[in-house]
C-alpha atoms as a PDB file:
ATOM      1  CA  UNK A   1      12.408  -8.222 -20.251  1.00  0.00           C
ATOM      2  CA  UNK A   2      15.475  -8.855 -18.885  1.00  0.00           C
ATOM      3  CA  UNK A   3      14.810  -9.681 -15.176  1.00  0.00           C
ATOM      4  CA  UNK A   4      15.427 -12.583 -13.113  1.00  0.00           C
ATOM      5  CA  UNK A   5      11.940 -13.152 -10.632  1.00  0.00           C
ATOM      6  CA  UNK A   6      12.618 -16.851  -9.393  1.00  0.00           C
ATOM      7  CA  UNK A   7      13.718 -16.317  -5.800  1.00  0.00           C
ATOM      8  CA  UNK A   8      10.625 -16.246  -3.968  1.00  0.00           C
ATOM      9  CA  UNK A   9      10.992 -13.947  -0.912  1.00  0.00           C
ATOM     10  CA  UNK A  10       7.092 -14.602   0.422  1.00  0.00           C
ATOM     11  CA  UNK A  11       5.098 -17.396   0.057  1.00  0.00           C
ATOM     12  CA  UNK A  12       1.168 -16.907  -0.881  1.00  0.00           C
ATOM     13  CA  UNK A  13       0.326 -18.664   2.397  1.00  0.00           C
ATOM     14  CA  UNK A  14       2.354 -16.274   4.234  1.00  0.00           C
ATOM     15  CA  UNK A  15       0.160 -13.810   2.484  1.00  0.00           C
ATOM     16  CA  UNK A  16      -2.664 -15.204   3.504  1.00  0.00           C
ATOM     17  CA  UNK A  17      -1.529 -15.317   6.851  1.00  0.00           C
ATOM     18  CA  UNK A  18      -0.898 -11.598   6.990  1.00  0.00           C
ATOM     19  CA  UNK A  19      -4.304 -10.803   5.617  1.00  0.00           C
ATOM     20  CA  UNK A  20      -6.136 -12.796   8.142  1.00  0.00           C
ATOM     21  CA  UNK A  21      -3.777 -10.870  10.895  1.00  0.00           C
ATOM     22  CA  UNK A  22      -4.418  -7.474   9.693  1.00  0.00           C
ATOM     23  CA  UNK A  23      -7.984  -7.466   8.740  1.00  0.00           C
ATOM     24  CA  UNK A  24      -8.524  -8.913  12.330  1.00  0.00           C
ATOM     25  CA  UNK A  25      -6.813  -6.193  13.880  1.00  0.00           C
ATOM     26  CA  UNK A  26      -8.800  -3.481  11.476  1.00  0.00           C
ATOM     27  CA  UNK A  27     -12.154  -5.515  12.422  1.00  0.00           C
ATOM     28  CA  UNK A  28     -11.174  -5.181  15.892  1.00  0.00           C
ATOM     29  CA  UNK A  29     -10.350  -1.065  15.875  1.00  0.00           C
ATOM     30  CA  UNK A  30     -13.302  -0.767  13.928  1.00  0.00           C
ATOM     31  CA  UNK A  31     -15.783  -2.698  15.320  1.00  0.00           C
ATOM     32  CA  UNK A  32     -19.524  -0.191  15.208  1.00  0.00           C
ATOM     33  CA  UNK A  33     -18.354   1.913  12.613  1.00  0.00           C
ATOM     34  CA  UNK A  34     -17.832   2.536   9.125  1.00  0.00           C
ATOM     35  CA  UNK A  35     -14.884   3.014   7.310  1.00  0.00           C
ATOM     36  CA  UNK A  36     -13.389   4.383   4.050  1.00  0.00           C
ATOM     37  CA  UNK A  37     -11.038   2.284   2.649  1.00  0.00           C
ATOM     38  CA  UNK A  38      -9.005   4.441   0.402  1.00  0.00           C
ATOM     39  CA  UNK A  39      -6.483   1.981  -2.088  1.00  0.00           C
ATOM     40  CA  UNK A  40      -3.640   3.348  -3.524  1.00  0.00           C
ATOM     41  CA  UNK A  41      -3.279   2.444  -7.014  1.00  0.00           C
ATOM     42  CA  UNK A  42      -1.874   0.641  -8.956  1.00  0.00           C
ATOM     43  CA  UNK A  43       0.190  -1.361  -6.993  1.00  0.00           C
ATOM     44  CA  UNK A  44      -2.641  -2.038  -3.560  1.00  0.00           C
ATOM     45  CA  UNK A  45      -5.175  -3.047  -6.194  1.00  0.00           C
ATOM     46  CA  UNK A  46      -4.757  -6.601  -4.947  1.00  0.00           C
ATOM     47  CA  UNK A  47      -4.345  -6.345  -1.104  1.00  0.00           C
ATOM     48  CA  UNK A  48      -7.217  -3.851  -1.012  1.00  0.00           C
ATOM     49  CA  UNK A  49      -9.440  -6.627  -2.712  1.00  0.00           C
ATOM     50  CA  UNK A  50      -8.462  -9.357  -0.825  1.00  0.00           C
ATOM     51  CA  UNK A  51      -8.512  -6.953   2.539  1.00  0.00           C
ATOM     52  CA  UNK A  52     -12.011  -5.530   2.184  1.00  0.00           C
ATOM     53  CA  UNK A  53     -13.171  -9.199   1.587  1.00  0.00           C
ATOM     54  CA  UNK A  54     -12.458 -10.297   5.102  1.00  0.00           C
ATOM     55  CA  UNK A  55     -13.424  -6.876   6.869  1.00  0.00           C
ATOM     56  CA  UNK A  56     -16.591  -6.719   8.484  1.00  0.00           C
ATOM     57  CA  UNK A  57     -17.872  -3.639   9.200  1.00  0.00           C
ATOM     58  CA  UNK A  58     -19.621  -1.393   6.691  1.00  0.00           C
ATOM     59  CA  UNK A  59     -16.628  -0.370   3.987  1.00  0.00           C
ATOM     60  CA  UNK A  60     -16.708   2.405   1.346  1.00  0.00           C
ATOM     61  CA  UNK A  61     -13.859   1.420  -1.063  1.00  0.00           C
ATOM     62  CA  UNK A  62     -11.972   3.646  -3.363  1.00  0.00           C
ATOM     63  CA  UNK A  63      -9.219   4.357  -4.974  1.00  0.00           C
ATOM     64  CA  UNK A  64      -6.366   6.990  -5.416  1.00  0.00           C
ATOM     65  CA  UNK A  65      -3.532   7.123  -7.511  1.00  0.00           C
ATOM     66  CA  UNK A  66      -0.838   9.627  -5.808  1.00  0.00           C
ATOM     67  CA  UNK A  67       2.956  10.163  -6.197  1.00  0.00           C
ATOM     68  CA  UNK A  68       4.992  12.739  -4.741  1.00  0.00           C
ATOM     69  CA  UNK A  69       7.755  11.701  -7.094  1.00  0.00           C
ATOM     70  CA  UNK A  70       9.191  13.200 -10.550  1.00  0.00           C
ATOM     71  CA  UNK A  71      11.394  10.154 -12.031  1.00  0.00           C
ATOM     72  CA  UNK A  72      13.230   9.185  -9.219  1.00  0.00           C
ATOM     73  CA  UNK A  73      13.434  12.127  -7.399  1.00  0.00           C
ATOM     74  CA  UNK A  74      10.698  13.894  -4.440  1.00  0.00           C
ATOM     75  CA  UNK A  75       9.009  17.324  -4.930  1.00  0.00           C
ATOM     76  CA  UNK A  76       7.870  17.435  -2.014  1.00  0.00           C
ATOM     77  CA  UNK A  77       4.194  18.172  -3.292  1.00  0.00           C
ATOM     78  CA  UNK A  78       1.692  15.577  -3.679  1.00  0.00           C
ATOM     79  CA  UNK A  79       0.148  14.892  -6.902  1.00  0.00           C
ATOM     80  CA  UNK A  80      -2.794  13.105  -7.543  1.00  0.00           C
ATOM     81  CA  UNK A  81      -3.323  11.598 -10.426  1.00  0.00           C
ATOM     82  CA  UNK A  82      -6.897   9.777  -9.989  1.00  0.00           C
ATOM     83  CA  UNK A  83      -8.597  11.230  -7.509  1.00  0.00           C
ATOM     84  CA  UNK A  84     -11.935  10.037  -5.055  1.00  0.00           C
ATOM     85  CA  UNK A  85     -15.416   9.959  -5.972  1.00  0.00           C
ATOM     86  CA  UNK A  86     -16.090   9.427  -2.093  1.00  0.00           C
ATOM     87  CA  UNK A  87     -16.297  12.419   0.571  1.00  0.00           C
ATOM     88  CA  UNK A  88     -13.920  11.711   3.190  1.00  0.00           C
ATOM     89  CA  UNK A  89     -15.463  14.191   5.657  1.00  0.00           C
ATOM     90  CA  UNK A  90     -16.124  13.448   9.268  1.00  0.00           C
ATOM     91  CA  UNK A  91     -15.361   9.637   8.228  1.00  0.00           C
ATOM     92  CA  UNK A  92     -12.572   7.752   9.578  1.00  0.00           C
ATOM     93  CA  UNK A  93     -10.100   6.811   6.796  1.00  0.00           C
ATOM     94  CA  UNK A  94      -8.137   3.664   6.132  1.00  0.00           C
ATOM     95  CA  UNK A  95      -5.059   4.109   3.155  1.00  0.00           C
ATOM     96  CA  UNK A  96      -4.245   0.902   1.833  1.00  0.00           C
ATOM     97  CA  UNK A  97      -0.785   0.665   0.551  1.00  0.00           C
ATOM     98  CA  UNK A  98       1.356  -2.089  -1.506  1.00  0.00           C
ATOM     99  CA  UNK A  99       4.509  -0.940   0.028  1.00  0.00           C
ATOM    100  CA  UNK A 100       5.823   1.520   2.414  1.00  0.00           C
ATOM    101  CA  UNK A 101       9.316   2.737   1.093  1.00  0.00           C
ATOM    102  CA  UNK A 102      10.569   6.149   1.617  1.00  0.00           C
ATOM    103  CA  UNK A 103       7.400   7.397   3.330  1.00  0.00           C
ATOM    104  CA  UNK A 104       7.161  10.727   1.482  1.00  0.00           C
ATOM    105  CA  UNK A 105       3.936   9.763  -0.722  1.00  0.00           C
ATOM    106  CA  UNK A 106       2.144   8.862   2.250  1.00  0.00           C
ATOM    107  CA  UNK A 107       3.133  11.457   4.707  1.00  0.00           C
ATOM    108  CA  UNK A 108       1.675  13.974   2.129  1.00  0.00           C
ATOM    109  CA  UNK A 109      -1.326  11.922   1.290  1.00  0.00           C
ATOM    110  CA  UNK A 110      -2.066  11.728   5.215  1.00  0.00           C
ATOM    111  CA  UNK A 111      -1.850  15.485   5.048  1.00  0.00           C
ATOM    112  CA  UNK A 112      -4.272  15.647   2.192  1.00  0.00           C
ATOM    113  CA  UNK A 113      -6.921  13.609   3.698  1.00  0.00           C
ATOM    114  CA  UNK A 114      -7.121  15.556   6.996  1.00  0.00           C
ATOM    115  CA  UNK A 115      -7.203  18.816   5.169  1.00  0.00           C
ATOM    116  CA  UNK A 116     -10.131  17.417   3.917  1.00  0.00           C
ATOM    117  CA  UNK A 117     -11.739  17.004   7.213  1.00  0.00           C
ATOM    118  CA  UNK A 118     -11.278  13.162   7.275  1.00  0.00           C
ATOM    119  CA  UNK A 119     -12.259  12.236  11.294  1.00  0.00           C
ATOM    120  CA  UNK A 120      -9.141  10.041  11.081  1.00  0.00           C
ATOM    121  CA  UNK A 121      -6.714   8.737   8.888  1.00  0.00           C
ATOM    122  CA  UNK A 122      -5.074   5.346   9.023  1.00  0.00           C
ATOM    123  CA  UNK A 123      -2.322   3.570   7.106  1.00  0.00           C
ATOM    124  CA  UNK A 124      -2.145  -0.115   5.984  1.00  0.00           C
ATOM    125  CA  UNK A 125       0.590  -1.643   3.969  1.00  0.00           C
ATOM    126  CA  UNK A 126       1.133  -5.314   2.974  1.00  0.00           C
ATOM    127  CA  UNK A 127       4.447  -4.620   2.936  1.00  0.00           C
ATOM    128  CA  UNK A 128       7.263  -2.415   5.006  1.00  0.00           C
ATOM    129  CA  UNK A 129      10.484  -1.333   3.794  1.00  0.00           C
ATOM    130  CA  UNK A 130      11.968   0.852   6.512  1.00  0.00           C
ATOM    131  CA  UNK A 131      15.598  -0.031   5.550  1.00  0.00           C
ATOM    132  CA  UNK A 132      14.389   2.380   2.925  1.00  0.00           C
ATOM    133  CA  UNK A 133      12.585   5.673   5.345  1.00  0.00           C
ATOM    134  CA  UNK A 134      12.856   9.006   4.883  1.00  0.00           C
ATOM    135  CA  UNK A 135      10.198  10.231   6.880  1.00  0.00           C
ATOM    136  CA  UNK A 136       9.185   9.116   9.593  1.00  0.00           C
ATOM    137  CA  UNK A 137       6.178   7.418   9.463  1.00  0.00           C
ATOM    138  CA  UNK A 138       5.017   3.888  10.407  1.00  0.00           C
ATOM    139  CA  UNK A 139       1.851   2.111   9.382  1.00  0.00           C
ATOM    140  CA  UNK A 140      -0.947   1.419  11.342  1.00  0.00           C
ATOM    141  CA  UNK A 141      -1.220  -2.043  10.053  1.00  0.00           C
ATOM    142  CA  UNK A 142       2.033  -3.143   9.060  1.00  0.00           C
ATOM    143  CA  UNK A 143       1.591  -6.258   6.863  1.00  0.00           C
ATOM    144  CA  UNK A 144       5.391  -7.878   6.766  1.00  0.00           C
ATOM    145  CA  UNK A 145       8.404  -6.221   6.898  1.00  0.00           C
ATOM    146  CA  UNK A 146      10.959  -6.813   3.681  1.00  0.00           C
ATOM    147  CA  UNK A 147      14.430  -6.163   3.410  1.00  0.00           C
ATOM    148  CA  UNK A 148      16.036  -4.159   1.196  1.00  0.00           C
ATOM    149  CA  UNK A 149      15.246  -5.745  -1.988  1.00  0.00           C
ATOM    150  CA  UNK A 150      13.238  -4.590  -5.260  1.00  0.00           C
ATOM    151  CA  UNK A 151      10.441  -7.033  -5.133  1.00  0.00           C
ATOM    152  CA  UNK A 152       7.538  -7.939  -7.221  1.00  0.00           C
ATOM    153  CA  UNK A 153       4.411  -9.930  -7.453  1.00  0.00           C
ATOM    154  CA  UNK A 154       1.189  -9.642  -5.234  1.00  0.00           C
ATOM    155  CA  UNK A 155       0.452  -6.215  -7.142  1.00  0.00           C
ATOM    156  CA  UNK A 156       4.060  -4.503  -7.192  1.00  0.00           C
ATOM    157  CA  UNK A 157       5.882  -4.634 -10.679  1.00  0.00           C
ATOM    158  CA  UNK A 158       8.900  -3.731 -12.568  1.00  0.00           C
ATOM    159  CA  UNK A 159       7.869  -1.778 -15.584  1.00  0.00           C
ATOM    160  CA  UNK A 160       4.136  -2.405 -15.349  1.00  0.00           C
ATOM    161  CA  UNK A 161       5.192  -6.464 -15.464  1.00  0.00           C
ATOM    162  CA  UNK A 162       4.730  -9.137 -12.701  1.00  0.00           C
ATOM    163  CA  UNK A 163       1.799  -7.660 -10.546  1.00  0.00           C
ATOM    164  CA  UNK A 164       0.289 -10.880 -11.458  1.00  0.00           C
ATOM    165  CA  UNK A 165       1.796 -13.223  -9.585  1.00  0.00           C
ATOM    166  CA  UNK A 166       0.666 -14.611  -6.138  1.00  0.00           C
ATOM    167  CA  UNK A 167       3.191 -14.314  -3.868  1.00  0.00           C
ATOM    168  CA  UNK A 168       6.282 -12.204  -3.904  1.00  0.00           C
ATOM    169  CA  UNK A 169       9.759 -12.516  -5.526  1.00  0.00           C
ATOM    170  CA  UNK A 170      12.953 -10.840  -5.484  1.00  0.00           C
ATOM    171  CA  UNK A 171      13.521  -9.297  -9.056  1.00  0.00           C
ATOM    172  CA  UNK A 172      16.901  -9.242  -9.633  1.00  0.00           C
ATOM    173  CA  UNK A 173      17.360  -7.120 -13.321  1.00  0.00           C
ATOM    174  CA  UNK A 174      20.364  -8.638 -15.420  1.00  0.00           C
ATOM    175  CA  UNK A 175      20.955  -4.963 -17.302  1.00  0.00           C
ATOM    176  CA  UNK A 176      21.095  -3.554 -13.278  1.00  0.00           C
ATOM    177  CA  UNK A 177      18.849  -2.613 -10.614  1.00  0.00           C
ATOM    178  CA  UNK A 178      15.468  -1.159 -11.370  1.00  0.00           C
ATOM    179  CA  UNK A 179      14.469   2.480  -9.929  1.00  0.00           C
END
């Protein structure tokens, strides 16, 4: 693989630092009640783990796997590829998300869940890209805002590489940019 990851953009500290910010803001909102906590895979795989770890009210965790994409272009209908064991009726919703780029996956997904008769749906994301928006939509719990860079680690990948690694690098791909 021919792709340069050595520039770290966001140090596992700062990570941890976001975490601990987030979750205390979810523990806050939700304080007396009990929440879904819907990860998108694969990329949230890791944030949702180390999220639900420092929430403290009663959490139902599962997962989705959703795109709204065909190659590298939007249909504009949401399809799910792994969907929920979980009933999302009358429960209040949390969407955990690696990254927030375009918006069009989520807006749909937020559409989904409320046509399901999900009491309310919320949107996390360890990461914000809004150099990147299409729709307008903003997180709930914005994690830390990135530039406009194709980034890995911490769960996102190039080609189903790098997820593993703890914090998160710029990935700079010698035969041109990834998609």
């Amino acid at each position: 693989m021919n792709a340069d990851t050595s520039k770290v953009l966001i140090t596992d500290e700062q990570i941890n630092e976001m975490l601990d910010r987030v979750s205390s803001e979810i523990n806050r909102d939700y304080e007396g009640r009990e929440l879904v906590v819907i990860g998108i895979l694969t990329g949230a795989y890791i944030f949702t783990a180390d999220l639900t770890r420092r929430l403290t009210m009663p959490v139902n965790v599962d997962f989705m796997q959703v795109s709204s994409y065909q190659g590298t272009r939007s249909t504009g209908i949401l399809t799910i590829r792994k969907d929920l064991t979980v009933d999302v009726q009358d429960q209040d919703v949390l969407v955990v998300e690696d990254i927030i780029d375009t918006g069009r996956t989520l807006a749909l997904l937020r559409e989904e869940l409320y046509g399901r008769g999900a009491k309310s749906v919320k949107l996390c994301a360890a990461f914000d890209k809004p150099a990147r928006r299409i729709i307008d939509i903003v997180p709930d719990y914005r994690g830390i805002v990135v530039p406009d860079e194709f980034i890995v680690g911490y769960g996102l990948d190039y080609n189903g590489q790098f997820r593993n690694i703890k914090n998160v690098r710029i990935c700079e791909v010698i035969d041109g940019r990834p998609e």
